[in-house]
Protein backbone atom coordinates (compact mmCIF):
# COMPACT_ATOMS: atom_id res chain seq x y z
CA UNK A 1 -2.98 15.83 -27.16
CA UNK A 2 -5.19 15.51 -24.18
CA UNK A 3 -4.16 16.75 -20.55
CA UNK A 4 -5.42 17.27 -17.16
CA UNK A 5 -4.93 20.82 -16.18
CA UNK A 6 -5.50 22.90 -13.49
CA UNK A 7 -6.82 26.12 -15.42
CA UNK A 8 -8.59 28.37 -12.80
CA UNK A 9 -7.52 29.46 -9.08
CA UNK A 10 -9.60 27.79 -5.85
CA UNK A 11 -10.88 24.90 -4.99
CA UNK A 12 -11.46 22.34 -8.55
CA UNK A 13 -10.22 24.42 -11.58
CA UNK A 14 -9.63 21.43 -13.80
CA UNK A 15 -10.46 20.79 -16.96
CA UNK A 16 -9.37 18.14 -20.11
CA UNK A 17 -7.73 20.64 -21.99
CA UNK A 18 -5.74 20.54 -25.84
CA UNK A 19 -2.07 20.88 -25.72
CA UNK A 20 0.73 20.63 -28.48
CA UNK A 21 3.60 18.26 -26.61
CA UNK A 22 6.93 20.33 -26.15
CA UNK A 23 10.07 19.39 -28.01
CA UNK A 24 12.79 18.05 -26.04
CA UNK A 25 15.62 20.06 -25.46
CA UNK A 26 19.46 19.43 -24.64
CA UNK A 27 19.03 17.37 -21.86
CA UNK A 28 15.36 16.34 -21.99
CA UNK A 29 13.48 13.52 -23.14
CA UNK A 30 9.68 13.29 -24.46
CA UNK A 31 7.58 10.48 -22.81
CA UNK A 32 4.69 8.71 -24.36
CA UNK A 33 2.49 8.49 -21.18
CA UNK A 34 1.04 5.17 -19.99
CA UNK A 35 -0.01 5.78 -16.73
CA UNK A 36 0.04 8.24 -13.70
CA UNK A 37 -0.94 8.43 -10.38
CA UNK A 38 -3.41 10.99 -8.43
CA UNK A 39 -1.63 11.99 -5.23
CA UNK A 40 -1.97 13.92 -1.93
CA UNK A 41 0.38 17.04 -4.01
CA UNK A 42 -2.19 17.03 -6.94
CA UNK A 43 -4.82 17.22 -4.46
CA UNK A 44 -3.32 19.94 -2.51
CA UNK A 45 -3.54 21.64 -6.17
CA UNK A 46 -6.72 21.29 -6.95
CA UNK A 47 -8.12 22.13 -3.61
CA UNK A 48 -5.33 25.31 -4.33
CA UNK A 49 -4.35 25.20 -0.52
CA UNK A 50 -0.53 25.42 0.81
CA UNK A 51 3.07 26.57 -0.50
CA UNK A 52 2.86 24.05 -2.88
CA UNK A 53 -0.25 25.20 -4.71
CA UNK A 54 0.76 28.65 -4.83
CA UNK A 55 3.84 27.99 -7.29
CA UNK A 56 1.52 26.40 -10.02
CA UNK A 57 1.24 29.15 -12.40
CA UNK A 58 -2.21 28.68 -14.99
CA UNK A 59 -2.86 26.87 -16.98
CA UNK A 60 -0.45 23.91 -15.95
CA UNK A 61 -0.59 20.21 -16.77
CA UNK A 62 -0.92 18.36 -13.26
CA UNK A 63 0.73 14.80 -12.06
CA UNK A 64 4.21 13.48 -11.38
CA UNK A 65 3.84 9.76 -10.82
CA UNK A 66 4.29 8.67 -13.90
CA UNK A 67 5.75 5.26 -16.66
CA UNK A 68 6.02 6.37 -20.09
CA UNK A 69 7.92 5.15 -23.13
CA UNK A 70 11.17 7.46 -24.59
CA UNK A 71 10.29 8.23 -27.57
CA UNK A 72 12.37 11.34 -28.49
CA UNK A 73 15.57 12.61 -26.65
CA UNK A 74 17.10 15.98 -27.11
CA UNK A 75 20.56 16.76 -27.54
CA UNK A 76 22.95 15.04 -25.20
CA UNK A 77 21.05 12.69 -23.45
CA UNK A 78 22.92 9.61 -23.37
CA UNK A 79 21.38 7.42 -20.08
CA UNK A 80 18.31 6.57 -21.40
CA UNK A 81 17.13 5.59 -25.61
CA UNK A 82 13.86 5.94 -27.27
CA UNK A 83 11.95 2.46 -27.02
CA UNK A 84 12.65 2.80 -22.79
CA UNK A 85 10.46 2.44 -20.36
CA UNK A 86 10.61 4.40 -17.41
CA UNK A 87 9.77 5.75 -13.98
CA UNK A 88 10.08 9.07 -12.99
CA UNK A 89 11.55 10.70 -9.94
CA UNK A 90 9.55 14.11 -9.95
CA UNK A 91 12.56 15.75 -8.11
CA UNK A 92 14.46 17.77 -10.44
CA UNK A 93 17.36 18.72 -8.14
CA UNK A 94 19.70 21.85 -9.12
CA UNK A 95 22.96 19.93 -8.88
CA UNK A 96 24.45 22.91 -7.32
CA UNK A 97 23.71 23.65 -4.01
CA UNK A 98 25.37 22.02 -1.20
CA UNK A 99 22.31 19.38 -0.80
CA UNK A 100 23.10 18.15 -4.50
CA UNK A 101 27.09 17.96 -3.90
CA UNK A 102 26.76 16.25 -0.29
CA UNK A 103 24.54 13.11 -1.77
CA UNK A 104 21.88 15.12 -0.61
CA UNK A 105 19.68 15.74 -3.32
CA UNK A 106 16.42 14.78 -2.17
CA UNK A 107 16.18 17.76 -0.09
CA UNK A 108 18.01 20.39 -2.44
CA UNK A 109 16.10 23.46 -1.79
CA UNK A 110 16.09 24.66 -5.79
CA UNK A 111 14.23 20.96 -5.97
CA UNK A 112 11.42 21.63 -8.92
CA UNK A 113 8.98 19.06 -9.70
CA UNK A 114 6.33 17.84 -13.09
CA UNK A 115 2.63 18.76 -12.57
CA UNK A 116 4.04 22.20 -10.43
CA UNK A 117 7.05 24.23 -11.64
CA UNK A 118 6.99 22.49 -15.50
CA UNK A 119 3.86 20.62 -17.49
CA UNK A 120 3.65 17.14 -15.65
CA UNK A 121 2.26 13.78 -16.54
CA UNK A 122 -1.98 13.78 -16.99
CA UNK A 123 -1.33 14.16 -20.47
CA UNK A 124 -0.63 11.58 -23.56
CA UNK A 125 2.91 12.79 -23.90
CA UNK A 126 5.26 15.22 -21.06
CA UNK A 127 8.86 16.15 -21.92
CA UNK A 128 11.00 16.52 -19.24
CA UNK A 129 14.80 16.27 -17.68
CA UNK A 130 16.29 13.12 -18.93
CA UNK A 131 18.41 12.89 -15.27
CA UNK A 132 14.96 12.41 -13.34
CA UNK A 133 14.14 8.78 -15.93
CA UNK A 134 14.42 5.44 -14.10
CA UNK A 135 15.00 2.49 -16.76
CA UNK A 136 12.72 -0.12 -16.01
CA UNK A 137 12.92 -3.78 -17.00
CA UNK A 138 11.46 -4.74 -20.26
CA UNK A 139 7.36 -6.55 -19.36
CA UNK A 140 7.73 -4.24 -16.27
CA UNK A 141 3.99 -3.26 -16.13
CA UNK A 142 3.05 0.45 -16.78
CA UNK A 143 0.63 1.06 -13.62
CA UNK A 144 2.88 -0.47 -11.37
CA UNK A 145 6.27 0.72 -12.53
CA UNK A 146 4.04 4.00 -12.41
CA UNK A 147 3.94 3.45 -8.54
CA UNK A 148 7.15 3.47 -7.70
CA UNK A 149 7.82 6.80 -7.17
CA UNK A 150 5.20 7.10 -4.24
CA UNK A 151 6.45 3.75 -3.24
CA UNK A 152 10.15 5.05 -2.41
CA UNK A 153 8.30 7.16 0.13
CA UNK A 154 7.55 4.39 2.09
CA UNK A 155 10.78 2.29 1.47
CA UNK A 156 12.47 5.49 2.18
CA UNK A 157 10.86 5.79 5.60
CA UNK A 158 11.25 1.96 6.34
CA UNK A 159 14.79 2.04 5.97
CA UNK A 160 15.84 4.96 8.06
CA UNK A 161 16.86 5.30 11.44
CA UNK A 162 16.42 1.81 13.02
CA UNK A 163 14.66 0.14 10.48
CA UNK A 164 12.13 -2.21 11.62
CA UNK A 165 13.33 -5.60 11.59
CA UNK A 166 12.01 -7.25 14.62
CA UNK A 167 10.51 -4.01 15.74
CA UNK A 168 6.60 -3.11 16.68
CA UNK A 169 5.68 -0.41 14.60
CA UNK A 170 3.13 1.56 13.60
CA UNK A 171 1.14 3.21 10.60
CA UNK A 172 -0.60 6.47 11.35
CA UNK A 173 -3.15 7.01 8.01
CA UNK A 174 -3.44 4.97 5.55
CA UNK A 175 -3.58 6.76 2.00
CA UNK A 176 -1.91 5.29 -0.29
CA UNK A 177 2.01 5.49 0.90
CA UNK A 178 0.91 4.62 4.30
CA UNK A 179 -0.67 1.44 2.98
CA UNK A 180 2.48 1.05 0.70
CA UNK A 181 4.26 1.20 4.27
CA UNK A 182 1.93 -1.59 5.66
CA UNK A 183 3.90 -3.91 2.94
CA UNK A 184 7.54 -2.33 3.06
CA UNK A 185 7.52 -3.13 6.72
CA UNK A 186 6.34 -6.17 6.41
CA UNK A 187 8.70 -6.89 4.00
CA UNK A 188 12.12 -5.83 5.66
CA UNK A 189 11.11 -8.10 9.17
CA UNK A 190 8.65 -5.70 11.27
CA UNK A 191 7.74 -7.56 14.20
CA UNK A 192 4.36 -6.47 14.50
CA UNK A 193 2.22 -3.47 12.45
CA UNK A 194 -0.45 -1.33 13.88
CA UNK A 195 -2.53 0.50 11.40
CA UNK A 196 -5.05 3.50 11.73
CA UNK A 197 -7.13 4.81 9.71
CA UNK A 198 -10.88 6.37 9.82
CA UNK A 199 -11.96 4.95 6.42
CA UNK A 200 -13.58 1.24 7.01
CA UNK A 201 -12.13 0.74 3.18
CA UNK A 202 -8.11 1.63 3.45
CA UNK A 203 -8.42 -0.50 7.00
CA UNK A 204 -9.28 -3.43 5.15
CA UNK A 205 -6.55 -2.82 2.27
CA UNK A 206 -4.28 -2.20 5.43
CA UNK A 207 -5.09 -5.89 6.61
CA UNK A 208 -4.49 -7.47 2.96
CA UNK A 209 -0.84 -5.74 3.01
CA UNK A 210 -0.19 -7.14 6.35
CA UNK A 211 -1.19 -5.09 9.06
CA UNK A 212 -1.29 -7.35 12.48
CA UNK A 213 -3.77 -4.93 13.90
CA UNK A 214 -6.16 -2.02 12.32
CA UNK A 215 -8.11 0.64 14.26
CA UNK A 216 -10.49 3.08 13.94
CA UNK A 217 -8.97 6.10 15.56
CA UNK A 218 -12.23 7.84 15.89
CA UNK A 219 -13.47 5.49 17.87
CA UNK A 220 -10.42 3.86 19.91
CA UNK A 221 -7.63 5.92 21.68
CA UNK A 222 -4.69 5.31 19.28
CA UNK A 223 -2.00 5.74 22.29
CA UNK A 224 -3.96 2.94 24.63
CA UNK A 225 -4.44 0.09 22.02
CA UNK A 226 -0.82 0.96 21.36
CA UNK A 227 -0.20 0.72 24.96
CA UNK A 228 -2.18 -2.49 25.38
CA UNK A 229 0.05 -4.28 22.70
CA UNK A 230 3.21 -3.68 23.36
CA UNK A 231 2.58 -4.47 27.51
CA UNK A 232 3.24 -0.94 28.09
CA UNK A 233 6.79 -0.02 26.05
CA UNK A 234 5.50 1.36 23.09
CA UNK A 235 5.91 1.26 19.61
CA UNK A 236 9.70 1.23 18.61
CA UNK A 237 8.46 3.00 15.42
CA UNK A 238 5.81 4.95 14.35
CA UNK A 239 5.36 6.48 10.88
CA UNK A 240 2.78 9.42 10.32
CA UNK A 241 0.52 10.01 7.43
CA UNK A 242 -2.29 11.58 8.66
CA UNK A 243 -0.69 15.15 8.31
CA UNK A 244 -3.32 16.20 11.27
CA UNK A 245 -2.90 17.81 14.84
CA UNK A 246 -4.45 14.80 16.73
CA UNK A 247 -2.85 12.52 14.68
CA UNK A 248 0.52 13.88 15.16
CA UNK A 249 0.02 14.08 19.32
CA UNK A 250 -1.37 10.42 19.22
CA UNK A 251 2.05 9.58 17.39
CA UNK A 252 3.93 11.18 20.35
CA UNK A 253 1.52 9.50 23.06
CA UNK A 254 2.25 6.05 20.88
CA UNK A 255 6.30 5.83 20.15
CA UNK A 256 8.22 4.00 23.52
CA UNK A 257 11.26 5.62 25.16
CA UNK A 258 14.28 6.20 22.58
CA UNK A 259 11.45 5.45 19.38
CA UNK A 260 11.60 6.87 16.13
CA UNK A 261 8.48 8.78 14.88
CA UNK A 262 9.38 9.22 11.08
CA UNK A 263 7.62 12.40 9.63
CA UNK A 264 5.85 11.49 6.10
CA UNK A 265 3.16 13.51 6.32
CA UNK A 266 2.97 17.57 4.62
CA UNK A 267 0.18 19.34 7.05
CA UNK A 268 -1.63 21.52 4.73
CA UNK A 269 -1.48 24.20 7.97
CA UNK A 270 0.63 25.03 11.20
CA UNK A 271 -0.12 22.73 14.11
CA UNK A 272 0.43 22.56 17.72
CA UNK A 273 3.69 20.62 18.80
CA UNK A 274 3.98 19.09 22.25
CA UNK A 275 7.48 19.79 22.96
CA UNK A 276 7.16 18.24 26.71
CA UNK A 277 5.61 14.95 25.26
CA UNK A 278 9.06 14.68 22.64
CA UNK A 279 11.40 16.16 25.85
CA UNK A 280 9.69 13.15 28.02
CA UNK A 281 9.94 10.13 25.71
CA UNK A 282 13.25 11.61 23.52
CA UNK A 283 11.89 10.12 20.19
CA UNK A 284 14.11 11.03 17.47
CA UNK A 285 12.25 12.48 14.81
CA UNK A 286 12.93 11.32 11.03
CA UNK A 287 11.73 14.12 8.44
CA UNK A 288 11.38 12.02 5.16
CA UNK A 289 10.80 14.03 2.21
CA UNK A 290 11.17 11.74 -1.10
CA UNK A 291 13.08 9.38 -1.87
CA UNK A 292 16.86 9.06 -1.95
CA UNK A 293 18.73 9.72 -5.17
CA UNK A 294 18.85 7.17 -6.28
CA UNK A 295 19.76 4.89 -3.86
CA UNK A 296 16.12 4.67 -2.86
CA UNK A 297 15.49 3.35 -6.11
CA UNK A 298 17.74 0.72 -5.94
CA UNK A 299 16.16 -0.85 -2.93
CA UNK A 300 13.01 -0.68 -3.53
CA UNK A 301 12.20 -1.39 -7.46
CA UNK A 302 12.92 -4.87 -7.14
CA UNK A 303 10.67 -5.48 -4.59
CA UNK A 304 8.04 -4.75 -7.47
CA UNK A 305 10.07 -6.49 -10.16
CA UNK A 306 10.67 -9.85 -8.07
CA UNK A 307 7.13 -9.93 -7.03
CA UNK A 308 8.04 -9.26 -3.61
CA UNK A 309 5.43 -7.06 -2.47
CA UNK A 310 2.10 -6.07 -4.37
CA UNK A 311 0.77 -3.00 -4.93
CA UNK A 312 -2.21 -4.16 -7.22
CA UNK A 313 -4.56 -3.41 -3.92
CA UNK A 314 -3.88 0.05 -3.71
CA UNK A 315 -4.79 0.60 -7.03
CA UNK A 316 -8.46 1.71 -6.74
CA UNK A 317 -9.71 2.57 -10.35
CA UNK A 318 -8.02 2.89 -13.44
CA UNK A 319 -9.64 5.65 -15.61
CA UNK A 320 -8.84 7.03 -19.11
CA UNK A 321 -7.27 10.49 -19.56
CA UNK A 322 -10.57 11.93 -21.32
CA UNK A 323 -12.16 11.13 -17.56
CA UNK A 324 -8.97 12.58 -15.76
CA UNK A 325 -11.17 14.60 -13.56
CA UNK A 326 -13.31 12.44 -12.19
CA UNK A 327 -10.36 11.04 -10.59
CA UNK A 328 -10.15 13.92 -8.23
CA UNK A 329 -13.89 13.54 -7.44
CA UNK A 330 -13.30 10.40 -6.45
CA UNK A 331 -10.84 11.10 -3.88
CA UNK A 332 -12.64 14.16 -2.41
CA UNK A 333 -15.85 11.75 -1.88
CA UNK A 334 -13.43 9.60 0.03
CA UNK A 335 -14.81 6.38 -2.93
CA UNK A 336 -10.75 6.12 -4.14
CA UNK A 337 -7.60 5.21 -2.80
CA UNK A 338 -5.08 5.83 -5.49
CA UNK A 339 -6.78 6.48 -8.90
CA UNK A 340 -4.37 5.71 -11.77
CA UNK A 341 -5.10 7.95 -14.91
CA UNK A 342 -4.46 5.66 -18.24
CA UNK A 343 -3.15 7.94 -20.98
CA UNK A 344 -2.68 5.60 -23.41
């Protein structure tokens, strides 16, 4: 079979390589890939940059968003049958530690993930823990069921704390899951959405998933259009993406009194922290890694079922496994927003 692997240290290091798919063992299925998404982890990978990166060992199989059909199950795997099709949750929790036993599992520490610690999903087939497999509706289609994973990011985020129904909030970067916010927040009753993003093209895509307002933040000050808004209070909520030092002091400068600035973003370095702007305003800071297990799921995968929100304009180009690669060009010349690979 084909995959996409990273096979050399530094920045690039992919290549299409041959691979024999790996029988399932007790516990594990094997998935028929149908499609998988390029994200900011992968590119962390490739560019071979952060803690993340450092735990691939080479050659390994990249990706984690993934749909796929069962179509062999190992011994004692009994939630999911061949002829499924599913999502995947690329946390593979321990089930041991006290995360895992206090409902806690999205932050287990022993967490290991597809595409990093085992062969992941750029590939025409990936075997892996049957516990990680969501069941999706039968017609459910591939690239977006394929989406869902990144999507309980943003659902994730939207729900916590306060929420945002009837709130002003706002979306710091726009990526993919910050664009995927744009809609969850609009979705659960946001009273008003601020987006920001450098990139004329994911501002636009911010407007068609409801953004109120989108900015340049290169060329406006963030915290004053903010400030002009909201007649001076503030944004009630403000999620960051950008994962950069201004970014991060702009959401600070942005969130009212008593806010909540809900953490989405993984810096690929340290970064200054204004610890007089947070004692001043007393935001409470949200750290949102993942997605709930599984409740997450369970709120957010009918909103893509029921036709509730659509994802279909985050979806820049859909390209076939033997052009894997070229998906992660894309992205580095800033010409994608989320590339789907199409292994089958």
């Amino acid at each position: 079979m084909l995959t996409v692997s990273k096979v050399a240290a530094g920045s690039g290091g992919l290549a299409i390589r041959h691979a024999e798919p790996r029988e399932p063992g007790p516990g594990e299925i094997m998935l028929k890939v149908h499609a998988a998404g390029v994200c900011g982890t992968d590119m962390q990978i490739y560019h071979s940059y952060g803690a993340i990166a450092k735990r691939v060992k080479l050659p390994t199989t990249l990706g984690h968003e993934a749909c796929g059909t069962v179509v062999q199950t190992g011994l004692g795997v009994d939630r999911v049958s061949v002829g499924d099709l599913v999502s995947l949750e690329s946390h593979i929790p321990c089930g041991r530690c006290k995360a895992c036993h206090t409902g806690r599992a999205h932050v287990c520490p022993n967490t290991r993930y597809p595409g990093i610690d085992i062969d992941g999903t750029f590939a025409e087939y990936v075997t892996v823990p049957a516990e990680i497999a969501w069941v999706n509706p039968k017609g459910t289609d591939p690239a977006l069921a394929a989406l869902l994973e990144p999507l309980g990011i943003a659902v994730h985020a939207t729900l916590e704390g306060s929420g945002v129904s009837g709130q002003t909030v706002v979306v710091n970067g726009c990526g993919p899951i910050g664009l995927m916010n744009v809609a969850v927040a609009r979705h659960f009753g946001a009273h008003k959405i601020i987006a920001f993003d450098p990139n004329p093209g994911r501002r636009a895509i911010a407007e068609r998933m409801g953004a109120d307002i989108v900015a340049d933040p290169s060329s406006v000050s963030p915290p004053h259009l903010v400030n002009e808004s909201t007649r001076g209070d503030g944004a009630d909520v403000v999620f960051e993406y950008s994962g950069n030092e201004q970014g991060a002091l702009n959401c600070f400068a942005m969130v009212g009194s008593l806010g909540d600035v809900r953490w989405c973003a993984t810096p690929g370095q340290p970064m200054t922290f204004d610890f007089g702007a947070w004692r001043k305003g007393r935001p409470t800071i949200y750290n949102i890694h993942g997605r709930r297990i599984w409740s997450t799921w369970h709120a957010m995968a009918p909103l893509v079922y029921e036709k509730k929100i659509d994802l279909e304009p985050v979806i820049s180009h859909r390209l076939p496994l033997s052009e894997g690669v070229k998906a992660f060009e894309l992205i580095v010349a800033g010409a994608a927003i989320k590339p789907l690979i199409m292994c089958s």
